[in-house]
Protein backbone atom coordinates (compact mmCIF):
# COMPACT_ATOMS: atom_id res chain seq x y z
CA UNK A 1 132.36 -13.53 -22.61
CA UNK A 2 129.82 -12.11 -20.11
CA UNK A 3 130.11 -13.05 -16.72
CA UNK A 4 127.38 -14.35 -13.83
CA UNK A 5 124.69 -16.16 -13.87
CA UNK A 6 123.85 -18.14 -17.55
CA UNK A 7 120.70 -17.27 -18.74
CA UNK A 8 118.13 -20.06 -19.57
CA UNK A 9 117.06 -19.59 -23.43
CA UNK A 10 114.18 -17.31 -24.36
CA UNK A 11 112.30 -20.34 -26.36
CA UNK A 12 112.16 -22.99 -23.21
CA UNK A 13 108.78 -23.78 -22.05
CA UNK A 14 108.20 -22.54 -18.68
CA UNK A 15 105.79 -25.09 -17.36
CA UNK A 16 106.82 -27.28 -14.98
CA UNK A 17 107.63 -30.82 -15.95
CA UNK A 18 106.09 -33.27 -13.72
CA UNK A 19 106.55 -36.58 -13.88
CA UNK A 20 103.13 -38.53 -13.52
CA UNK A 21 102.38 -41.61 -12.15
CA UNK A 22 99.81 -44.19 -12.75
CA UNK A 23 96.85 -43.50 -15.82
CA UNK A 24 98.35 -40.55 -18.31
CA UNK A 25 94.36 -40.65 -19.89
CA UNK A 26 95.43 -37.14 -20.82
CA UNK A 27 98.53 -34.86 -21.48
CA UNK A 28 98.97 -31.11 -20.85
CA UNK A 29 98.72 -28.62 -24.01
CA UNK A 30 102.46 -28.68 -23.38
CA UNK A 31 103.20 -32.19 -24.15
CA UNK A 32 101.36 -31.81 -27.01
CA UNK A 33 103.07 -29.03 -28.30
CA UNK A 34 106.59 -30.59 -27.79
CA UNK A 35 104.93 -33.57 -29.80
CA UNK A 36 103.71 -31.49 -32.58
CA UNK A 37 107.04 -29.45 -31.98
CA UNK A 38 105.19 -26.43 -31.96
CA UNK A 39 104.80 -23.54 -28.96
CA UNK A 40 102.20 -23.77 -26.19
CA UNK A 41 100.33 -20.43 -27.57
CA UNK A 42 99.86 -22.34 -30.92
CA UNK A 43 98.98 -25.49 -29.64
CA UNK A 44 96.10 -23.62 -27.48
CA UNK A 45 94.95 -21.79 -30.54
CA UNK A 46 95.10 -25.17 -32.29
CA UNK A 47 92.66 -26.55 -29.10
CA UNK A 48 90.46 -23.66 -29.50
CA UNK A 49 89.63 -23.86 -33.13
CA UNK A 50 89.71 -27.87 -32.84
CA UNK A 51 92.41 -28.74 -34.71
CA UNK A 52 93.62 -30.79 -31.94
CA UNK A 53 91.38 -32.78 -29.87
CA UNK A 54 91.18 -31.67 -26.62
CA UNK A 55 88.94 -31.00 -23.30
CA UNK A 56 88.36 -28.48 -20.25
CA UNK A 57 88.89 -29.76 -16.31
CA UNK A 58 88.39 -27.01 -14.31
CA UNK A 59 88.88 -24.60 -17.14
CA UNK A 60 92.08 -25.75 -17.70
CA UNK A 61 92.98 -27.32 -21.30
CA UNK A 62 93.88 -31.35 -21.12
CA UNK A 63 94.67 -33.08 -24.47
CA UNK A 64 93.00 -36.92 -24.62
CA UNK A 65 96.16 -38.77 -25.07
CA UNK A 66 94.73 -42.07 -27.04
CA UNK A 67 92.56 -39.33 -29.20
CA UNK A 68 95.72 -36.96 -29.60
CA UNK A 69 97.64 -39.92 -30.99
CA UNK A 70 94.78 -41.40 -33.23
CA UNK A 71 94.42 -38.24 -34.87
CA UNK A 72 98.24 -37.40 -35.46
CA UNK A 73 98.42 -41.06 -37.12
CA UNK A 74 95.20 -39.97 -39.55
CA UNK A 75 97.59 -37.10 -40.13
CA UNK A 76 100.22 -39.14 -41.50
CA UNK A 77 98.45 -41.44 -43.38
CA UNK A 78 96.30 -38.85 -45.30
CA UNK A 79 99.65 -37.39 -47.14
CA UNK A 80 101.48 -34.39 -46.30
CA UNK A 81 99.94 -31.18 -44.52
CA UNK A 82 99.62 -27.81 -44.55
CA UNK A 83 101.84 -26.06 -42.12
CA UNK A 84 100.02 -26.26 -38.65
């Protein structure tokens, strides 16, 4: 076994978590990705194209949280998908 200090794993998403308080009217791209259980680079791609709803705040990518949900339920109830 190798000694010193454990590495963390090469898949772990290195944004920090922060825990929000008050109105979560929107999610980071990395919430949504855990959601989708997908990576972040996908789930921006996914933005881009709009495949996933989303919107720019000072250039920075923020998923609509009620719209985000609303359109992973229309997922579900149209049958099963395509790989995303």
């Amino acid at each position: 076994m190798p000694r010193g200090k454990p590495t963390e794993p090469k898949n772990k998403i290195p944004y920090k978590r922060v825990k929000r308080k008050g109105n979560n009217r929107v999610m980071y791209i990395y919430e949504a990705a855990e959601i989708l259980d997908i990576g972040v680079n996908r789930a921006y791609e996914l933005a881009r194209e709009g495949v996933i709803p989303s919107i720019k705040i000072g250039g920075r990518v923020r998923v609509p949280t009620k719209k985000f949900y609303e359109w992973l339920e229309g997922l579900s109830e149209s049958g099963p998908q395509q790989a995303v």
